[in-house]
C-alpha atoms as a PDB file:
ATOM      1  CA  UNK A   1       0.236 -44.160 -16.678  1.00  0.00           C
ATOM      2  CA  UNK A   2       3.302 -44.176 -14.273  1.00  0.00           C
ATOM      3  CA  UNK A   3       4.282 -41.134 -11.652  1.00  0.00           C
ATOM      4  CA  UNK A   4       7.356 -40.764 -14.205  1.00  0.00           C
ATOM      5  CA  UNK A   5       4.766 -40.630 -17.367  1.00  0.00           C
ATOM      6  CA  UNK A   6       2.926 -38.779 -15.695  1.00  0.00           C
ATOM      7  CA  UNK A   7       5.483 -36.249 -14.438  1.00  0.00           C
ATOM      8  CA  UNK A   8       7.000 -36.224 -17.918  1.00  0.00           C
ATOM      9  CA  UNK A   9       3.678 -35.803 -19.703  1.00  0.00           C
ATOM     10  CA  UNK A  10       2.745 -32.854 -17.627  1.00  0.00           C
ATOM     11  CA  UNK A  11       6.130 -31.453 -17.383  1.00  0.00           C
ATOM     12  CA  UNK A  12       5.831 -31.387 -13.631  1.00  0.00           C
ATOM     13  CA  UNK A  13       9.265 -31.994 -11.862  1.00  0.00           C
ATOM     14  CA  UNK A  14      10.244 -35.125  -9.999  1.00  0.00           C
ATOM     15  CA  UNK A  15      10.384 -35.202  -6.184  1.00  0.00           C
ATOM     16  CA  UNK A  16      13.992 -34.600  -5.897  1.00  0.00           C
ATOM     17  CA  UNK A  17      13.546 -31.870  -8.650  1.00  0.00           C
ATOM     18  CA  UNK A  18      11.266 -29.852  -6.505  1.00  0.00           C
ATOM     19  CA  UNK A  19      13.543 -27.550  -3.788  1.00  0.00           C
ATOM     20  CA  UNK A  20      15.129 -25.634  -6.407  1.00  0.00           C
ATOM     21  CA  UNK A  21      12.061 -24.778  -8.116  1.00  0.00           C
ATOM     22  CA  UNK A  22      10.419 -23.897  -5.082  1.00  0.00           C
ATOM     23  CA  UNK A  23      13.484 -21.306  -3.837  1.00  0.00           C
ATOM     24  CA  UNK A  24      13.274 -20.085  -7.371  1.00  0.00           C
ATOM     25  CA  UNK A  25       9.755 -19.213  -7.513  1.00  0.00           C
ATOM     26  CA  UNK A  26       9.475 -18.204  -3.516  1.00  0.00           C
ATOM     27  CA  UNK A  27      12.597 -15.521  -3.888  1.00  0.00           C
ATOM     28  CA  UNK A  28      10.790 -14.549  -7.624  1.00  0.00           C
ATOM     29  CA  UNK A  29       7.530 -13.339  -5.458  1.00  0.00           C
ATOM     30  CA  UNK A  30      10.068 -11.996  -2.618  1.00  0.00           C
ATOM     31  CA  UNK A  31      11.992  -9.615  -5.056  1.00  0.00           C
ATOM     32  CA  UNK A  32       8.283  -8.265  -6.790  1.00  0.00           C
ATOM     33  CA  UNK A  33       7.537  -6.477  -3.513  1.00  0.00           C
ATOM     34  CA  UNK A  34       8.754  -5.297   0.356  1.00  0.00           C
ATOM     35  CA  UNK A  35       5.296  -7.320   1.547  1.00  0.00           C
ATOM     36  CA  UNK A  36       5.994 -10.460  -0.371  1.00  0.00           C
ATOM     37  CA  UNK A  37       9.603 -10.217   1.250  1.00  0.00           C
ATOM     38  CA  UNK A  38       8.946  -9.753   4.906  1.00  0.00           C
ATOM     39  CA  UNK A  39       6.116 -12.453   4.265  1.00  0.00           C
ATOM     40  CA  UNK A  40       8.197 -14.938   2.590  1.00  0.00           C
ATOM     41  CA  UNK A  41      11.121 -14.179   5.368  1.00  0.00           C
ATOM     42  CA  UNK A  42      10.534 -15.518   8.548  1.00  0.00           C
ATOM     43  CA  UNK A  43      14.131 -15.875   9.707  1.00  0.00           C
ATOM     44  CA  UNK A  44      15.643 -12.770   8.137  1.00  0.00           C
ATOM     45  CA  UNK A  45      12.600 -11.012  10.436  1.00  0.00           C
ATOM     46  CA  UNK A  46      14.092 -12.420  14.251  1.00  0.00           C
ATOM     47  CA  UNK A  47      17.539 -12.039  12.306  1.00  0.00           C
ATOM     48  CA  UNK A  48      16.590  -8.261  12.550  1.00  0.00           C
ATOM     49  CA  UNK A  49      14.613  -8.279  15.854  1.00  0.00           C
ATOM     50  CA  UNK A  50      18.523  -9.823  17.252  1.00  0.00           C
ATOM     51  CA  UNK A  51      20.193  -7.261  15.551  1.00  0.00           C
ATOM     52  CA  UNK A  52      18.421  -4.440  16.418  1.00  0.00           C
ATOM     53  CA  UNK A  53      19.282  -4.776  20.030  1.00  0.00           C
ATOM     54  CA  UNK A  54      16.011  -2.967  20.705  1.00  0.00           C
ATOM     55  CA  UNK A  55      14.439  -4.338  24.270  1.00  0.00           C
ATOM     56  CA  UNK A  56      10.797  -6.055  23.900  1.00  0.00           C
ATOM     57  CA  UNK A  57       8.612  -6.356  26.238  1.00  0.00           C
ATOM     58  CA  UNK A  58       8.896  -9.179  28.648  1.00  0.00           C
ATOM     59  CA  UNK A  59       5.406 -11.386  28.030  1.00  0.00           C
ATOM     60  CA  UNK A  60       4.812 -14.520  29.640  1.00  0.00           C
ATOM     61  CA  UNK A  61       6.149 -17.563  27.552  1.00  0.00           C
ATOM     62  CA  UNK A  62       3.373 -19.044  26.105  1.00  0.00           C
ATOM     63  CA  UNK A  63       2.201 -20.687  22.457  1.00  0.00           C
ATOM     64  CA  UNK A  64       2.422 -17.880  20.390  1.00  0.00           C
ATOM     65  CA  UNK A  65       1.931 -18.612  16.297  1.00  0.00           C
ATOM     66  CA  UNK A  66       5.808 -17.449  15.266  1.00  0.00           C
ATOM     67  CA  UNK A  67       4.640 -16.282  12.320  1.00  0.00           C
ATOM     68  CA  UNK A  68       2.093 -13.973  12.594  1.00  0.00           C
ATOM     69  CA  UNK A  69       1.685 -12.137   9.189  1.00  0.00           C
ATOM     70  CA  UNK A  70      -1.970 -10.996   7.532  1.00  0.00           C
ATOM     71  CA  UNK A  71      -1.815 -13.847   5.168  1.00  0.00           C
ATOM     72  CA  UNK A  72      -2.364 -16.252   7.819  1.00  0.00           C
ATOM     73  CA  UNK A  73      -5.018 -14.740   9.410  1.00  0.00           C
ATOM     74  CA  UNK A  74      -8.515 -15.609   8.362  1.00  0.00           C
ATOM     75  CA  UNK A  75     -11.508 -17.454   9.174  1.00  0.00           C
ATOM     76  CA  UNK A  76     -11.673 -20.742  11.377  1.00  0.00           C
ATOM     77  CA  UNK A  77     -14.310 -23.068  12.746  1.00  0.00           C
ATOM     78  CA  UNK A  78     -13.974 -23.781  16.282  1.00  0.00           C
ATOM     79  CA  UNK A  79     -15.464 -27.175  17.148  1.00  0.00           C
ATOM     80  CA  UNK A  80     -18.982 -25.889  17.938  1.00  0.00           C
ATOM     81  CA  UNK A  81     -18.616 -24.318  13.992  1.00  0.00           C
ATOM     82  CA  UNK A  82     -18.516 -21.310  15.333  1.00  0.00           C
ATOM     83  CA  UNK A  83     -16.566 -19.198  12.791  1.00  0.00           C
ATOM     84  CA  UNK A  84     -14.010 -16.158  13.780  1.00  0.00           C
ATOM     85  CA  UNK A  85     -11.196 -14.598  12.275  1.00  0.00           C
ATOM     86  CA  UNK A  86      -8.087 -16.119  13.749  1.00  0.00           C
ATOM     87  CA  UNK A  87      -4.550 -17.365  13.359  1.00  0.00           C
ATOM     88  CA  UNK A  88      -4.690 -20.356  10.725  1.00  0.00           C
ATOM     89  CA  UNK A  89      -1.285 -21.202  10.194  1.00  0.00           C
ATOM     90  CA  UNK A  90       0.744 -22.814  13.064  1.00  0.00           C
ATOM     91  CA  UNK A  91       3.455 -25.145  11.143  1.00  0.00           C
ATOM     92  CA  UNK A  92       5.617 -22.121  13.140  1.00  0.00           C
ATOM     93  CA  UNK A  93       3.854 -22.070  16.769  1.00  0.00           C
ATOM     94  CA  UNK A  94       6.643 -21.946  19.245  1.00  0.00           C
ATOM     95  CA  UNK A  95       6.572 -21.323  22.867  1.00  0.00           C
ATOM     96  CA  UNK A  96       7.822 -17.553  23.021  1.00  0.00           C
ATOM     97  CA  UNK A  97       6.837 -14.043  23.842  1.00  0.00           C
ATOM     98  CA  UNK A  98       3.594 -12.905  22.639  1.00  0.00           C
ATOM     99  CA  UNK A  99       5.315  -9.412  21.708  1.00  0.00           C
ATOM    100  CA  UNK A 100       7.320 -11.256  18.954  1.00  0.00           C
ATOM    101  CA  UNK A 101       3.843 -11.870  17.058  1.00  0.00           C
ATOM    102  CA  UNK A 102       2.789  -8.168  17.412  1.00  0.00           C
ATOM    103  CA  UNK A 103       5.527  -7.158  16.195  1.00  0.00           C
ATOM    104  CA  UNK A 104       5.481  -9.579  12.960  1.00  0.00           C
ATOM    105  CA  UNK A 105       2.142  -8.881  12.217  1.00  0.00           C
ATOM    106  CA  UNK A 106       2.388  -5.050  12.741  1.00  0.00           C
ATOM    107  CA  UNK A 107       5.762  -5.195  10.485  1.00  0.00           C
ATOM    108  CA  UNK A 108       3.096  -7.510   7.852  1.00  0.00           C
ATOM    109  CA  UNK A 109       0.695  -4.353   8.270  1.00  0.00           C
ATOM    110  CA  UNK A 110       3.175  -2.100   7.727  1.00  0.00           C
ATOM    111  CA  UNK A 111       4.966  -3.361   4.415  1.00  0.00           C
ATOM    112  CA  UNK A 112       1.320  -4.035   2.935  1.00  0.00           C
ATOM    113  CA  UNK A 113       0.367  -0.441   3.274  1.00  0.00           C
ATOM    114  CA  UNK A 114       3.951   1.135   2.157  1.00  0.00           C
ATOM    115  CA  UNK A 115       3.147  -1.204  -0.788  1.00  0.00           C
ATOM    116  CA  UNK A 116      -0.109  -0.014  -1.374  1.00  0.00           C
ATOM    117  CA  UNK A 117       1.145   3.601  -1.006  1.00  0.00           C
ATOM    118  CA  UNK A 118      -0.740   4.186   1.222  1.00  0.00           C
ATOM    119  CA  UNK A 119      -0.097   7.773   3.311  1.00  0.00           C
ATOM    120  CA  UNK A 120       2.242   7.360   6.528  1.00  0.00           C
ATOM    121  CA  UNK A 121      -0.937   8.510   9.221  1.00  0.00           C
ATOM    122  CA  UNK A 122      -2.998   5.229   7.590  1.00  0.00           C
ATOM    123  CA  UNK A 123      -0.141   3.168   8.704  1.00  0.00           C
ATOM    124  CA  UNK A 124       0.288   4.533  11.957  1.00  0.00           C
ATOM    125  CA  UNK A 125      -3.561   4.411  12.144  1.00  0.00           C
ATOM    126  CA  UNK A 126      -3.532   0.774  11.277  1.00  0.00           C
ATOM    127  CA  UNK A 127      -0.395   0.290  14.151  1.00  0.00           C
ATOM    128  CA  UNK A 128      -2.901   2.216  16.685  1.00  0.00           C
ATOM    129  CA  UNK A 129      -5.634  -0.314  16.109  1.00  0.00           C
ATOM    130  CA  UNK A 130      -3.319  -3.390  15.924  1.00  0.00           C
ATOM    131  CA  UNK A 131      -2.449  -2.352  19.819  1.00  0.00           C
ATOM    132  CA  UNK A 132      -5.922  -1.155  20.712  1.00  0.00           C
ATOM    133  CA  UNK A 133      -7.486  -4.446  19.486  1.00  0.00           C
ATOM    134  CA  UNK A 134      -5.209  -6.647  21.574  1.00  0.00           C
ATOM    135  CA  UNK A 135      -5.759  -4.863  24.677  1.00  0.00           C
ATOM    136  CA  UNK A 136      -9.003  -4.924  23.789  1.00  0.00           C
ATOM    137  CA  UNK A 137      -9.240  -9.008  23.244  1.00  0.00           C
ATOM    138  CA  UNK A 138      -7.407  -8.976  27.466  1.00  0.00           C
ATOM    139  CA  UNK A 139     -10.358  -7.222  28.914  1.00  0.00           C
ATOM    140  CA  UNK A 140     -12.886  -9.743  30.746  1.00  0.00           C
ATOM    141  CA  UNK A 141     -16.018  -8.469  29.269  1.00  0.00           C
ATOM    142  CA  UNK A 142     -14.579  -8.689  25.612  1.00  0.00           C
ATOM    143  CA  UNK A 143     -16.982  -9.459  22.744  1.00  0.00           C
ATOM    144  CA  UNK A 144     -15.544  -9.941  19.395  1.00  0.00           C
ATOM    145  CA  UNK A 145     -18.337 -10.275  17.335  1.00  0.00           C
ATOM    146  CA  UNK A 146     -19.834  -6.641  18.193  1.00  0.00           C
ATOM    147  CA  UNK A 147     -15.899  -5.198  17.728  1.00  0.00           C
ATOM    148  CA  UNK A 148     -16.330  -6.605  13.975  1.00  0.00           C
ATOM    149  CA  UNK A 149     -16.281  -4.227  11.231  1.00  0.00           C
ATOM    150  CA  UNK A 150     -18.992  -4.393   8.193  1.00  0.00           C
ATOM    151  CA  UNK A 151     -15.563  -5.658   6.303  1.00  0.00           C
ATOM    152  CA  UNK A 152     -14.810  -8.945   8.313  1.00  0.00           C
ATOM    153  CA  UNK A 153     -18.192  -9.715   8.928  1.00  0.00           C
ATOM    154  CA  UNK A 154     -18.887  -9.855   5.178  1.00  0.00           C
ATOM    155  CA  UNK A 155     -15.870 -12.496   5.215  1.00  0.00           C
ATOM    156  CA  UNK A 156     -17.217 -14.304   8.227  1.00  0.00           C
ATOM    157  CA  UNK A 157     -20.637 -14.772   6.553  1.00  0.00           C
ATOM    158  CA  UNK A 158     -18.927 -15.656   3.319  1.00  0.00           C
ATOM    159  CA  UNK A 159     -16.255 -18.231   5.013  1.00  0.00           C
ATOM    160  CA  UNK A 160     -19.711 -19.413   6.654  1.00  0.00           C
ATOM    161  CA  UNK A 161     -21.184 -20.495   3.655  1.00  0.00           C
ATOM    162  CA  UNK A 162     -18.773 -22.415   2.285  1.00  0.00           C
ATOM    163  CA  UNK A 163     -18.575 -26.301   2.453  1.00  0.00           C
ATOM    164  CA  UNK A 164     -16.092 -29.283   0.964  1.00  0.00           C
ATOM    165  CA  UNK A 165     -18.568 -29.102  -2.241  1.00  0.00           C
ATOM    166  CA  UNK A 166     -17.259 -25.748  -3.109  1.00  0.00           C
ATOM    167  CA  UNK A 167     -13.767 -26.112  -2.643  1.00  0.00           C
ATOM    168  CA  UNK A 168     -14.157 -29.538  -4.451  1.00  0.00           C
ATOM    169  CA  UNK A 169     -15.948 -27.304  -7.331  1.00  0.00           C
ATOM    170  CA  UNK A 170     -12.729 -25.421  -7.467  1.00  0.00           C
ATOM    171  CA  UNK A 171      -9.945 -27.979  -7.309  1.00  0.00           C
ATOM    172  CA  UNK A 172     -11.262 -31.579  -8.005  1.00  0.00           C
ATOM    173  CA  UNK A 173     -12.375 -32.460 -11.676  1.00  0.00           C
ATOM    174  CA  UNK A 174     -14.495 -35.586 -12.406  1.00  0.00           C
ATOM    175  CA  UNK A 175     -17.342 -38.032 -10.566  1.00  0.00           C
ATOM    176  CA  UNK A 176     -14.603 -39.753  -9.510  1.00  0.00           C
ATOM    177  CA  UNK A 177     -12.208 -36.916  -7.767  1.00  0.00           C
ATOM    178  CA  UNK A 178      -9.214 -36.581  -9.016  1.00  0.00           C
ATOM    179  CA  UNK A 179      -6.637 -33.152  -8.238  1.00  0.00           C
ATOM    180  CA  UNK A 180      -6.312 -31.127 -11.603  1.00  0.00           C
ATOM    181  CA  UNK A 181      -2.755 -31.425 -12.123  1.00  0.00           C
ATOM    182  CA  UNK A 182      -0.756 -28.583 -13.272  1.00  0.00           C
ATOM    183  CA  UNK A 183       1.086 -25.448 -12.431  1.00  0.00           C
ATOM    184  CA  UNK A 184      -0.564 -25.309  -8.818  1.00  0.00           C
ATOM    185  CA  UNK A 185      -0.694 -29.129  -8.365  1.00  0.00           C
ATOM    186  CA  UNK A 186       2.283 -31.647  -9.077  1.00  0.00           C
ATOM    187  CA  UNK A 187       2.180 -35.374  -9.149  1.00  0.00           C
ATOM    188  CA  UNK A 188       3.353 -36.857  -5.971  1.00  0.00           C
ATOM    189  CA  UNK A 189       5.969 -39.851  -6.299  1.00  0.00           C
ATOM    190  CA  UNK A 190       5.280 -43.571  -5.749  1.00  0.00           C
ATOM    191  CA  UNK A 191       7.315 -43.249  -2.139  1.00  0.00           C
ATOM    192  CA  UNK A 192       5.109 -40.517  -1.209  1.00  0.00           C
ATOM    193  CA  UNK A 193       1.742 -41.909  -1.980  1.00  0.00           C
ATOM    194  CA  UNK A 194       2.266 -45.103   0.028  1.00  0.00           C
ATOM    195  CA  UNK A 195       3.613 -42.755   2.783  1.00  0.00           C
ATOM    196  CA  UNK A 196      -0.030 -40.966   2.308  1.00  0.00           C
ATOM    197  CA  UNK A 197      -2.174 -44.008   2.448  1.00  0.00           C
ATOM    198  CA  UNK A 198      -0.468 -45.240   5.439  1.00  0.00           C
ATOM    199  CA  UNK A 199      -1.273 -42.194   7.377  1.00  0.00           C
ATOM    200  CA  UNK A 200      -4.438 -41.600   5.978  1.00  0.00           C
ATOM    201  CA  UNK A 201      -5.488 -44.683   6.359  1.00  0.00           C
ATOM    202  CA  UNK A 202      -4.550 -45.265   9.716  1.00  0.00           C
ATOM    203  CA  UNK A 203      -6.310 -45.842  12.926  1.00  0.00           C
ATOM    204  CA  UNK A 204      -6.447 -42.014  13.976  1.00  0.00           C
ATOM    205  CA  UNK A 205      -6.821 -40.281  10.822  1.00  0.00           C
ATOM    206  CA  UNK A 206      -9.826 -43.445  10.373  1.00  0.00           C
ATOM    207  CA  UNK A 207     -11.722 -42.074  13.725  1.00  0.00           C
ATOM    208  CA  UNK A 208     -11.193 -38.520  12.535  1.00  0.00           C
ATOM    209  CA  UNK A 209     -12.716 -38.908   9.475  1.00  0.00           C
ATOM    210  CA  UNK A 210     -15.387 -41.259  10.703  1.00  0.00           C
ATOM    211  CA  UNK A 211     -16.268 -38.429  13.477  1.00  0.00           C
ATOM    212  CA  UNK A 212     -17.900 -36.933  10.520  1.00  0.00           C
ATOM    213  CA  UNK A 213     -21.578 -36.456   9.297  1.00  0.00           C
ATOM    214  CA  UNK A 214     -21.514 -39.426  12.496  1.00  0.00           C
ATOM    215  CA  UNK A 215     -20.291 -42.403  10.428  1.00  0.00           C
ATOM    216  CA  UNK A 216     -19.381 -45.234  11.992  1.00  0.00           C
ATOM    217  CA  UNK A 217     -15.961 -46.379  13.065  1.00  0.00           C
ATOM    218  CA  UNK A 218     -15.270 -49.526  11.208  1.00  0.00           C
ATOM    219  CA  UNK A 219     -16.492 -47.821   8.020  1.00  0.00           C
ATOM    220  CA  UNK A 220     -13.583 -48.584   5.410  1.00  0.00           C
ATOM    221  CA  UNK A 221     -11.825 -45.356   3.795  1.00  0.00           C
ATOM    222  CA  UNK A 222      -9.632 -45.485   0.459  1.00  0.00           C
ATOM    223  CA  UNK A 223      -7.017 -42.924  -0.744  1.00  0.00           C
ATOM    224  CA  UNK A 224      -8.876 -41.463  -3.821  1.00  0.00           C
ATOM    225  CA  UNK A 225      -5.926 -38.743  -5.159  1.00  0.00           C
ATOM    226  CA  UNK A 226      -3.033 -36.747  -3.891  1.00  0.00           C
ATOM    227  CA  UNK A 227      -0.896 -34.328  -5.134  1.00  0.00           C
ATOM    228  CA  UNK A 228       2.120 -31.917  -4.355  1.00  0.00           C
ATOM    229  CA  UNK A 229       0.637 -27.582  -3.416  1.00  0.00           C
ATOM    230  CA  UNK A 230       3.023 -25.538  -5.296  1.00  0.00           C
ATOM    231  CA  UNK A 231       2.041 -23.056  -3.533  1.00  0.00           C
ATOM    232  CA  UNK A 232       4.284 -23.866  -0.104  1.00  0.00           C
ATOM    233  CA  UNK A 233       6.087 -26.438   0.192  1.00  0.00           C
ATOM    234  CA  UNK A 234       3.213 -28.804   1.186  1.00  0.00           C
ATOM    235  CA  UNK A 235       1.466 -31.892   0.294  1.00  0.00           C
ATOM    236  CA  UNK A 236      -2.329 -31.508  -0.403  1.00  0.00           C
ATOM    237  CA  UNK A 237      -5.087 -33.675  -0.844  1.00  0.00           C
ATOM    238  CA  UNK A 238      -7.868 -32.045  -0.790  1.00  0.00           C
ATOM    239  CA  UNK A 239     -11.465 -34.320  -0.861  1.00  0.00           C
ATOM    240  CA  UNK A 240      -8.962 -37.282  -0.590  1.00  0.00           C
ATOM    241  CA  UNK A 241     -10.592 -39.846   1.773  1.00  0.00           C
ATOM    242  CA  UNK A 242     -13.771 -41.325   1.335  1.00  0.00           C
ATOM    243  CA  UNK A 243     -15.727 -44.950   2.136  1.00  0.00           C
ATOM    244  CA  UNK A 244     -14.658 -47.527  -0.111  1.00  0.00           C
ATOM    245  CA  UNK A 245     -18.407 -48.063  -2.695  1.00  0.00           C
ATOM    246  CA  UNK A 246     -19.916 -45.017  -0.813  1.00  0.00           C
ATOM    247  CA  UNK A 247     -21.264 -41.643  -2.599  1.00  0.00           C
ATOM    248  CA  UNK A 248     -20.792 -39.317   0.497  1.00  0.00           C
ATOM    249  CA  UNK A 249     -18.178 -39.825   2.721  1.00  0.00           C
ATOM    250  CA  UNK A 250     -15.449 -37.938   1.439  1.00  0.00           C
END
């Protein structure tokens, strides 16, 4: 079946079809709640940190994650596997004051517990430990692990125990992987998918994906699926590399 069967079958929209769907649906989740809005809004949020002519403190300029909100906090693997809850999402990172992220994450903190309805003295609670914690993290003798509550270190044990087979479980259907196409997951065009296999295939995406379980570097790798995350505007292709007439390497 063709990308336009395919699209047409599913009723998933084309590639130039996409933007208007995704404003649609991103503005939909805005209007539900305050949180989903100051989430979703990224440049309304320095719109009103200009506006509000209010004087910041003046931090050293360094890589700061521009967009520092709860829902991309989490955990990540350093490259010992070392797991700890920190910023995951950097397609924002600029080089800027460090007060610009405190402030978007304490605003984040803020809207999701006036959405919750949650008493004022929680919020200003959760503000208190927001600063606390930071000043905390700048000491020398700063341990993280013993800071963690029971809460996050049920998620870091959880996020621990998780491999590629269980996110594959959730999103891949078949012995032979393929995305499950559908609200979540759109077919990507012919453009794109050559576009994909020449970067995934590629010499240092190849010695990336070699570097793993030790394979070696001439082993040959082959697109398997790919498909359009409705969920952002980003391409996914999740278990989407493997050696060509292996069983493991994906």
């Amino acid at each position: 079946m063709s990308v336009k069967d395919s699209v047409k079958a599913r009723g998933a929209p084309r590639p130039s079809e996409r933007g208007p769907i995704l404003t649609r649906t991103r503005n939909l989740k805005m209007a539900r709640s305050a949180h989903a809005y100051v989430r979703g809004n990224t440049v309304r949020f320095y719109e009103w940190l200009d506006a509000s002519g209010c004087r910041l403190p003046a931090g050293p300029s360094i890589w700061i994650c521009g967009d520092c909100h709860l829902g991309n906090l989490g955990p990540l693997a350093d490259a010992r596997g070392r797991v700890d809850i920190q910023i995951r999402d950097l397609d924002q990172t600029v080089i800027g004051n460090p007060a610009h992220d405190l402030i978007r994450l304490g605003l984040s903190l803020a809207s999701a517990a006036r959405g919750s309805d949650l008493p004022g003295v929680v919020n200003a609670r959760m503000i208190e430990g927001l600063i606390e914690g930071y000043e905390a993290a700048l000491a020398e003798d700063f341990d993280a692990k013993s800071r963690h509550p029971p809460m996050i270190g049920a998620v870091l044990n959880q996020a621990a125990k998780r491999s590629w087979k269980h996110l594959a479980a959730e999103r891949l259907q078949g012995v032979e992987p393929r995305t499950t196409l559908g609200k979540r997951f759109w077919p990507v065009g012919r453009a794109e998918h050559r576009a994909l296999e020449e970067l995934c295939l590629g010499d240092r995406v190849s010695e990336l994906v070699t570097s793993l379980k030790s394979r070696d570097n001439g082993s040959e790798l082959r697109l398997l699926d790919a498909a359009y995350w409705m969920k952002g505007c980003k391409l996914a292709w999740p278990s989407a590399l493997r050696r060509a007439g292996g069983g493991r390497g994906r």
